[in-house]
C-alpha atoms as a PDB file:
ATOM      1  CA  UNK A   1      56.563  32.662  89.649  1.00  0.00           C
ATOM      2  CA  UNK A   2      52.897  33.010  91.476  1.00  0.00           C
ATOM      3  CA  UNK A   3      51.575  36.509  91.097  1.00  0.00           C
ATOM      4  CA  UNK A   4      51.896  37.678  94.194  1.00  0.00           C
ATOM      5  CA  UNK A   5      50.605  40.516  95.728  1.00  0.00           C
ATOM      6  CA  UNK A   6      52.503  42.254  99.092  1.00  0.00           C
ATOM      7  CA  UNK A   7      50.872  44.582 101.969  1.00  0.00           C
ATOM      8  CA  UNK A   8      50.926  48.210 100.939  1.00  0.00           C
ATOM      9  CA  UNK A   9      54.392  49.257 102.935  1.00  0.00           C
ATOM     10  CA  UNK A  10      56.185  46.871 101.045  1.00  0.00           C
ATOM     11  CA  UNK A  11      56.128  48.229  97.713  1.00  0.00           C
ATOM     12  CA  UNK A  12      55.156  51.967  97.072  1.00  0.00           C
ATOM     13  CA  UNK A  13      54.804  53.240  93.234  1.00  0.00           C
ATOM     14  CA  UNK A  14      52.508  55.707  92.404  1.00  0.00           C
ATOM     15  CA  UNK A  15      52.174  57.136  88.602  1.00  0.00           C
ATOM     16  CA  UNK A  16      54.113  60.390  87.945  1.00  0.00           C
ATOM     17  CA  UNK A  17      53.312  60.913  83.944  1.00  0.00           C
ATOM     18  CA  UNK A  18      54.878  58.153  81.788  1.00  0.00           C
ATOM     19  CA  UNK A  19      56.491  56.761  84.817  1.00  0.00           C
ATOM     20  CA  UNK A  20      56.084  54.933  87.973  1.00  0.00           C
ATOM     21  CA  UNK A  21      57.750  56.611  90.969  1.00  0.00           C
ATOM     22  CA  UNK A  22      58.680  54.773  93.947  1.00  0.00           C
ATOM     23  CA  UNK A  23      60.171  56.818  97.548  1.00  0.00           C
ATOM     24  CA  UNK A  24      61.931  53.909  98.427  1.00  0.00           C
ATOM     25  CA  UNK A  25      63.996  53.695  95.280  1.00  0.00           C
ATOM     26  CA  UNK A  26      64.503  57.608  95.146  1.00  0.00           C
ATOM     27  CA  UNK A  27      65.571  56.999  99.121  1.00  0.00           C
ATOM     28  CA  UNK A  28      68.396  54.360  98.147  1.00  0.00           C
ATOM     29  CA  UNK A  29      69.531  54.969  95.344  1.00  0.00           C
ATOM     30  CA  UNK A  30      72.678  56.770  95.647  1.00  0.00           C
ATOM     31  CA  UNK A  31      73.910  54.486  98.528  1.00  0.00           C
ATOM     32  CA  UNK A  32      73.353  51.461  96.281  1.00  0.00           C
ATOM     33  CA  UNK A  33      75.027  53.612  93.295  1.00  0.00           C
ATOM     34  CA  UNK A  34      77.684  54.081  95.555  1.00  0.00           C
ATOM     35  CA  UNK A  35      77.914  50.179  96.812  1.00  0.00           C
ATOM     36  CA  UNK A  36      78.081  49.076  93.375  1.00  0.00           C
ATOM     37  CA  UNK A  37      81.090  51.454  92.310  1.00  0.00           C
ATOM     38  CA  UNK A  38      82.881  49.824  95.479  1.00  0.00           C
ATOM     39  CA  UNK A  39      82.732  46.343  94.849  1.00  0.00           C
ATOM     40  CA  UNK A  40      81.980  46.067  90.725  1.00  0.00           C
ATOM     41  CA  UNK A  41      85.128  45.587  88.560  1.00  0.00           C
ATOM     42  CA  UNK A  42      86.360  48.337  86.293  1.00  0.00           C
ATOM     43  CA  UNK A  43      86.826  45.900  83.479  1.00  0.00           C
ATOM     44  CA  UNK A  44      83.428  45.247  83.071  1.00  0.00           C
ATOM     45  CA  UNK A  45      80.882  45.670  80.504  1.00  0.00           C
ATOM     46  CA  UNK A  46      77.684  43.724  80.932  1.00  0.00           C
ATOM     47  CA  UNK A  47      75.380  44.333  83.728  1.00  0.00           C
ATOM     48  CA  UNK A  48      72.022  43.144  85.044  1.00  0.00           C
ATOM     49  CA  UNK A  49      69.717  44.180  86.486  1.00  0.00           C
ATOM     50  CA  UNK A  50      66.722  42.031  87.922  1.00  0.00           C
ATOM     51  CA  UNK A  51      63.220  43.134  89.200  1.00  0.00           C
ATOM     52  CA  UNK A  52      64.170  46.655  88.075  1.00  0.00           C
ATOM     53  CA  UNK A  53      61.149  47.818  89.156  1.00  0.00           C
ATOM     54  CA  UNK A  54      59.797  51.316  88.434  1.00  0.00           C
ATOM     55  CA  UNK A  55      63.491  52.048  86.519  1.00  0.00           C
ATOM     56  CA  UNK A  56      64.773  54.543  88.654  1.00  0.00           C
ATOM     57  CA  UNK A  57      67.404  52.600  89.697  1.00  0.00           C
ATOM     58  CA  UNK A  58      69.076  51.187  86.841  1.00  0.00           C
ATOM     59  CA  UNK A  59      69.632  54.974  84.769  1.00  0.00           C
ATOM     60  CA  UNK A  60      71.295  55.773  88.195  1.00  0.00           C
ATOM     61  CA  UNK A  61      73.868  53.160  88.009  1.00  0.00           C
ATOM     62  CA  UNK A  62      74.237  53.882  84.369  1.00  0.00           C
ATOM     63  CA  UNK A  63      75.105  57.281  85.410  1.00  0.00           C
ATOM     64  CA  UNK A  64      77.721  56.333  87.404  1.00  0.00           C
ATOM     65  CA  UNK A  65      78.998  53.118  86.200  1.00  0.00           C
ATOM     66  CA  UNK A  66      78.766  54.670  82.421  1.00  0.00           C
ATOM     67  CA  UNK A  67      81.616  51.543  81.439  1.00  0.00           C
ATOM     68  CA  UNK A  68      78.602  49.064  81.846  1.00  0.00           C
ATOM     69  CA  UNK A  69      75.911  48.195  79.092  1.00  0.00           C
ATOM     70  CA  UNK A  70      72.606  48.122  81.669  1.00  0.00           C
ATOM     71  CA  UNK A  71      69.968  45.726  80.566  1.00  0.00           C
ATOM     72  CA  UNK A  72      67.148  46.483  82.969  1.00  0.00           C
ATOM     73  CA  UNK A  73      64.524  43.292  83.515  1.00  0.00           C
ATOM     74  CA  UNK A  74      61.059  43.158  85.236  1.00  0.00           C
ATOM     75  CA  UNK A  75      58.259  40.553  85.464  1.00  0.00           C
ATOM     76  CA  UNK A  76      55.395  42.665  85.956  1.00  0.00           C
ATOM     77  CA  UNK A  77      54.440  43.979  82.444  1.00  0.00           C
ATOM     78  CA  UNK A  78      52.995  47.067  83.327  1.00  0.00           C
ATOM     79  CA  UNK A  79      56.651  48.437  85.095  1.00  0.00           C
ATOM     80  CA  UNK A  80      58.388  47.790  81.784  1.00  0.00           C
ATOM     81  CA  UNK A  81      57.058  51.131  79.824  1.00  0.00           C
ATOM     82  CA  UNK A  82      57.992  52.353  82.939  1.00  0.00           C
ATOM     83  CA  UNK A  83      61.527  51.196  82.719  1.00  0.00           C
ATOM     84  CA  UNK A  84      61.615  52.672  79.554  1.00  0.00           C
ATOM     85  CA  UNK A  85      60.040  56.102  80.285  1.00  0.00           C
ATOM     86  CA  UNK A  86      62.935  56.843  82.426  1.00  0.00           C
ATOM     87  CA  UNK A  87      65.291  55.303  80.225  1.00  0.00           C
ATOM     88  CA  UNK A  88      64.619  58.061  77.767  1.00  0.00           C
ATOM     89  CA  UNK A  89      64.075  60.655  79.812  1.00  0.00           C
ATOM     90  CA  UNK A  90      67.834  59.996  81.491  1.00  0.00           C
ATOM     91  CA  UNK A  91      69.243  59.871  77.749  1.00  0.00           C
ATOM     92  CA  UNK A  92      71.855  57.457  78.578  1.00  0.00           C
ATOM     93  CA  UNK A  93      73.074  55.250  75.677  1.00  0.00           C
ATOM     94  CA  UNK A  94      74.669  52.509  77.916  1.00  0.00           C
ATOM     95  CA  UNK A  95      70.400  51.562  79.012  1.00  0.00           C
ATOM     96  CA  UNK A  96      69.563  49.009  76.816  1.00  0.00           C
ATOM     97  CA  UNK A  97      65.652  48.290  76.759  1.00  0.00           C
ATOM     98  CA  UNK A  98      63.767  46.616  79.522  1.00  0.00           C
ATOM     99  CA  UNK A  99      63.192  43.210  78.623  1.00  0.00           C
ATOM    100  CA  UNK A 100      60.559  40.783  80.592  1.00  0.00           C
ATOM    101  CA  UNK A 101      61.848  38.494  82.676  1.00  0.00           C
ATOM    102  CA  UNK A 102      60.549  36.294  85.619  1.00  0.00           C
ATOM    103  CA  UNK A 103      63.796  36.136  87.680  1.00  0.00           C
ATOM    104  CA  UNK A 104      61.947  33.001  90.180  1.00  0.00           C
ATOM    105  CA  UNK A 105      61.822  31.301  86.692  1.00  0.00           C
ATOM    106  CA  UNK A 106      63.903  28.015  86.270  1.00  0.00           C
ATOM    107  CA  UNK A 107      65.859  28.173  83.179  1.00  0.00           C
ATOM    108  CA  UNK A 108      66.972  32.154  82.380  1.00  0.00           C
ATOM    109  CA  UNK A 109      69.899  32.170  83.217  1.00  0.00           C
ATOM    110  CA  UNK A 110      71.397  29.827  80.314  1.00  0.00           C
ATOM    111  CA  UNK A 111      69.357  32.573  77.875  1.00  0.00           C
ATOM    112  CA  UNK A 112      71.736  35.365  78.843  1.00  0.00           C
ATOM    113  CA  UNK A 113      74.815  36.520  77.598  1.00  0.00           C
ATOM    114  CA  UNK A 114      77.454  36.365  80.151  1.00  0.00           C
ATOM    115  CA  UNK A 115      77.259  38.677  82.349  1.00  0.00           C
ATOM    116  CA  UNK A 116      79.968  40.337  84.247  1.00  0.00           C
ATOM    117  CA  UNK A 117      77.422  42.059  87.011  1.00  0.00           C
ATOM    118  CA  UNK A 118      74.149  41.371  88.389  1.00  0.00           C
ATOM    119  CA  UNK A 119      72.312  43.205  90.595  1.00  0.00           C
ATOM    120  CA  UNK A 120      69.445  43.310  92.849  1.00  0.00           C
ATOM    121  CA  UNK A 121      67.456  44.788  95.164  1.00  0.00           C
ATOM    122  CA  UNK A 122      64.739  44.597  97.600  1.00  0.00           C
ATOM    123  CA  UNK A 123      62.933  41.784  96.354  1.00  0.00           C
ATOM    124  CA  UNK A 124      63.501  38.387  98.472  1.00  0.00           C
ATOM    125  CA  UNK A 125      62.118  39.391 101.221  1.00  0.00           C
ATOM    126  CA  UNK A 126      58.872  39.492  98.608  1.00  0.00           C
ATOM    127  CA  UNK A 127      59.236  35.830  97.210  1.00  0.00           C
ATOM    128  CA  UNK A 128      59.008  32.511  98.821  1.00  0.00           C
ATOM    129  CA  UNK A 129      62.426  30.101  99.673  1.00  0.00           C
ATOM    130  CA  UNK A 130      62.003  28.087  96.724  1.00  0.00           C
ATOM    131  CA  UNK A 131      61.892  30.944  94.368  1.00  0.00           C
ATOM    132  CA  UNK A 132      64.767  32.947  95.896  1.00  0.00           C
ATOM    133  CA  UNK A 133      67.194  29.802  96.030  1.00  0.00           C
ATOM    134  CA  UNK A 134      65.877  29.479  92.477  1.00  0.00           C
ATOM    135  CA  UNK A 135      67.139  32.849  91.204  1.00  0.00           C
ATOM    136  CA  UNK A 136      70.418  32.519  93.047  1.00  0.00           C
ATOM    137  CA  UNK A 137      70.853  29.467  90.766  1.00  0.00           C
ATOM    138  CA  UNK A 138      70.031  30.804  87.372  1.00  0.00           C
ATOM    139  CA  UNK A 139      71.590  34.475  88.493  1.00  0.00           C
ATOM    140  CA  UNK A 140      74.869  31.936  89.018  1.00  0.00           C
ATOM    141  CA  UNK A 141      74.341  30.437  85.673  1.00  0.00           C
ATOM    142  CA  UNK A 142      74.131  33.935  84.061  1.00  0.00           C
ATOM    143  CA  UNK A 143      77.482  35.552  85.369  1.00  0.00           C
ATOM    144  CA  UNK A 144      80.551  35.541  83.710  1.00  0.00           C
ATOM    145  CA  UNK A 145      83.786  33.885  85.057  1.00  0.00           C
ATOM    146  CA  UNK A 146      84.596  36.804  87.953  1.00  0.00           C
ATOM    147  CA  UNK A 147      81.261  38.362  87.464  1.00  0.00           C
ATOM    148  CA  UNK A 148      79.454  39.549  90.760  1.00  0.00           C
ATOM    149  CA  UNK A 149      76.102  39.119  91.991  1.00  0.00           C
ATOM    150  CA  UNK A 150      75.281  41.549  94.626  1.00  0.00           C
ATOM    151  CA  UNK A 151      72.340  41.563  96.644  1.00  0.00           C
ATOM    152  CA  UNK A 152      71.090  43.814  98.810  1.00  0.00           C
ATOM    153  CA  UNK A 153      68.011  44.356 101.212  1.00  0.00           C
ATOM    154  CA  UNK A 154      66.770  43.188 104.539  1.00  0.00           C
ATOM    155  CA  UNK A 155      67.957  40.169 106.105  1.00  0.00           C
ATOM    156  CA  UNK A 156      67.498  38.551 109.146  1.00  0.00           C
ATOM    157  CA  UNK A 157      71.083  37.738 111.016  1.00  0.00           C
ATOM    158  CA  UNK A 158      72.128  34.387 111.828  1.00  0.00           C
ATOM    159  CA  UNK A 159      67.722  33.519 112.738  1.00  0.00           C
ATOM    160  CA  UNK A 160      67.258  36.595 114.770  1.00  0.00           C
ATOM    161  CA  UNK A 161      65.425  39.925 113.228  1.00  0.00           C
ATOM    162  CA  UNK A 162      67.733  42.418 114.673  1.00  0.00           C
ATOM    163  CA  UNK A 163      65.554  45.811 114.919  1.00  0.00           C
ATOM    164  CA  UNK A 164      61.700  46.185 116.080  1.00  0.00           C
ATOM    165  CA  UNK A 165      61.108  47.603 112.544  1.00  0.00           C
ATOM    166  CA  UNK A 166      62.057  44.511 110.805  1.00  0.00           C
ATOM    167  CA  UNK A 167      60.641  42.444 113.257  1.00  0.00           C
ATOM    168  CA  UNK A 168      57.434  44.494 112.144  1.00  0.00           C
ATOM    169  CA  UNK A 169      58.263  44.532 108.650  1.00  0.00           C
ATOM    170  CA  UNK A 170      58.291  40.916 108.832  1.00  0.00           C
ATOM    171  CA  UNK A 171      54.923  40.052 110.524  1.00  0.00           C
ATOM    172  CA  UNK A 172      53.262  42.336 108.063  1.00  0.00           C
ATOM    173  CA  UNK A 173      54.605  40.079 105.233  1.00  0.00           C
ATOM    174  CA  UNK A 174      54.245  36.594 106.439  1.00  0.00           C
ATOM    175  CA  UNK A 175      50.523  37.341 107.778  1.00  0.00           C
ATOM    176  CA  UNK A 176      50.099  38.479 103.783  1.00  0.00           C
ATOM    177  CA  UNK A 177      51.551  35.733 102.516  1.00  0.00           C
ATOM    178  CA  UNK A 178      53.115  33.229 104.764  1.00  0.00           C
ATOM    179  CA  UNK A 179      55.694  31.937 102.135  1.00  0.00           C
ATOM    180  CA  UNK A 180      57.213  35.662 101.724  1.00  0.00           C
ATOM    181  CA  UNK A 181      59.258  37.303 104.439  1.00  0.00           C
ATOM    182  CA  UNK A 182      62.841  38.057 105.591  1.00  0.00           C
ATOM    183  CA  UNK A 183      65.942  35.490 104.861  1.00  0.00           C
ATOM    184  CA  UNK A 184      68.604  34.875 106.388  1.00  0.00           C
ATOM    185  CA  UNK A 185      71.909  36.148 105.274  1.00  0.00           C
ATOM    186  CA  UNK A 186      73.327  32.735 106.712  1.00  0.00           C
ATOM    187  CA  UNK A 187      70.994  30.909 104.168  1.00  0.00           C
ATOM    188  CA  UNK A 188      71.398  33.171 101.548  1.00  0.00           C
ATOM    189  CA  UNK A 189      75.351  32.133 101.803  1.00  0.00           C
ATOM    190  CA  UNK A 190      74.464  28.845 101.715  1.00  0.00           C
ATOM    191  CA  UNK A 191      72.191  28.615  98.489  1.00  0.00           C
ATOM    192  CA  UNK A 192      74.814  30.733  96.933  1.00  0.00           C
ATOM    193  CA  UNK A 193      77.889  28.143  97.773  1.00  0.00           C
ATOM    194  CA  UNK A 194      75.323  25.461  96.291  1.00  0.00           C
ATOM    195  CA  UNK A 195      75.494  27.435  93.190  1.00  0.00           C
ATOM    196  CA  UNK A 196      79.032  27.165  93.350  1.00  0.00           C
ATOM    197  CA  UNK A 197      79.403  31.310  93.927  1.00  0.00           C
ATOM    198  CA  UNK A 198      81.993  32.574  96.432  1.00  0.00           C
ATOM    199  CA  UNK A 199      81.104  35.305  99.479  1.00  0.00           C
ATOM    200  CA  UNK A 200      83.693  38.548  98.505  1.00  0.00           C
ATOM    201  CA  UNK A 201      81.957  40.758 101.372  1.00  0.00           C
ATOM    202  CA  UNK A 202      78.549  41.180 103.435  1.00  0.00           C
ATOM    203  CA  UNK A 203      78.189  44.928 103.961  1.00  0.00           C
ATOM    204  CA  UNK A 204      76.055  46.708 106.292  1.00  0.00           C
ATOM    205  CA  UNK A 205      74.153  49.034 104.843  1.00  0.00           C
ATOM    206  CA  UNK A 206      71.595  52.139 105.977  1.00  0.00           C
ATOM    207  CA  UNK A 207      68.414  51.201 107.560  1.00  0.00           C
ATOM    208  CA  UNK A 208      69.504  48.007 108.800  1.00  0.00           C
ATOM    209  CA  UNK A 209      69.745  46.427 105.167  1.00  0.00           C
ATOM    210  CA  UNK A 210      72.775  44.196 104.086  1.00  0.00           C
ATOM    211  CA  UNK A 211      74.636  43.570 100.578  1.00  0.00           C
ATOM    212  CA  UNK A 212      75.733  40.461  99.752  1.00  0.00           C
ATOM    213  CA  UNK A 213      78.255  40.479  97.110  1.00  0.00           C
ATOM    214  CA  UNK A 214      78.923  37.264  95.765  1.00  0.00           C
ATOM    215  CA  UNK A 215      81.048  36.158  92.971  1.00  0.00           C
ATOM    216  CA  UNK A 216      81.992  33.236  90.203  1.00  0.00           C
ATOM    217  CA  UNK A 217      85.489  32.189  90.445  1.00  0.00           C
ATOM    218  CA  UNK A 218      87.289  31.940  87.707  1.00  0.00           C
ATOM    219  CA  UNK A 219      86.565  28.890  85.834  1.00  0.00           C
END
């Protein structure tokens, strides 16, 4: 995808040693932990993660979904030794090493092993339409028979921005870049069914975000 850069309150990581520490992440993370051990199946063993970010996400759901092998992912090089710095620090051996990958690429998804969850978070409000319907698809070609994507974030509802913070949120974005911003959970559906994945639940979800879960049927 385009490098792209995003206004200041969209992405917060400032250095903390070896590792890149982001509020947000530290702010969400147990509600997403506790999201993903609501809707992920206990059978599972593969999971992905993309746009892992700083990496203090994906040794939390390690933590707590410890019957998963994690392979964090990220497309900006310099998070990955981030990734990585937590990764050790946490300990855990079901973190495999962060890998690079550009998850608005065409053509990742066939590269994967099958995988039986995918996550992730907070990013397409951050990427244009074309590359988030783009993801969807590959993410879809990536997922085991039953596997689950689940995506969570901010979303506008049905075309309307429901709070005057997102409606904020928003501007701030699409004056930066006017092919970022907020989709719409309605859309979001839709490019999913394209990609031939089912809706299992939308959940609402602290400050105003949603979770999409969305799944393969069995083929």
């Amino acid at each position: 995808m385009p490098v792209r850069s995003v206004p200041g309150s969209a992405s917060i990581a400032n250095p903390e040693g070896g590792k890149l520490f982001a509020p947000s992440a530290a702010r969400n993370l147990d509600v997403l932990c506790d999201l993903l051990e609501q809707v992920v199946h206990a059978d599972g063993t593969r999971a992905l993660e993309l746009a892992s970010g700083t990496g203090q996400h994906v040794v939390g759901y390690a933590a707590r979904l410890s019957g998963y092998s994690w392979q964090p992912t990220e497309a900006e090089p310099s998070r990955l030794q981030s990734i990585d710095a937590y990764a050790a620090e946490a300990r855990l051996p079901n973190v495999q090493p962060a890998t690079a990958l550009d998850a608005t690429a065409s053509g990742w998804g066939a590269t994967q092993k099958p995988q039986d969850l995918i996550v992730l978070s907070n990013l397409l409000h951050l990427i244009s339409t074309a590359e988030a319907q783009c993801l969807i698809r590959e993410s879809a070609t990536a997922l085991a028979p039953k596997g689950r994507l689940v995506i969570y974030g901010p979303f506008s509802r049905g075309g309307e921005l429901t709070s005057p913070g997102d409606e904020r949120f928003h501007a701030s974005l699409t004056a930066h870049d006017p092919e970022i911003g907020y989709k719409d959970d309605f859309d979001v559906l839709d490019w999913a069914a394209r990609a031939g994945l089912d809706p299992v639940e939308v959940i609402e979800m602290p400050a105003n975000n949603l979770a999409l879960v969305l799944s393969h049927p069995t083929l």
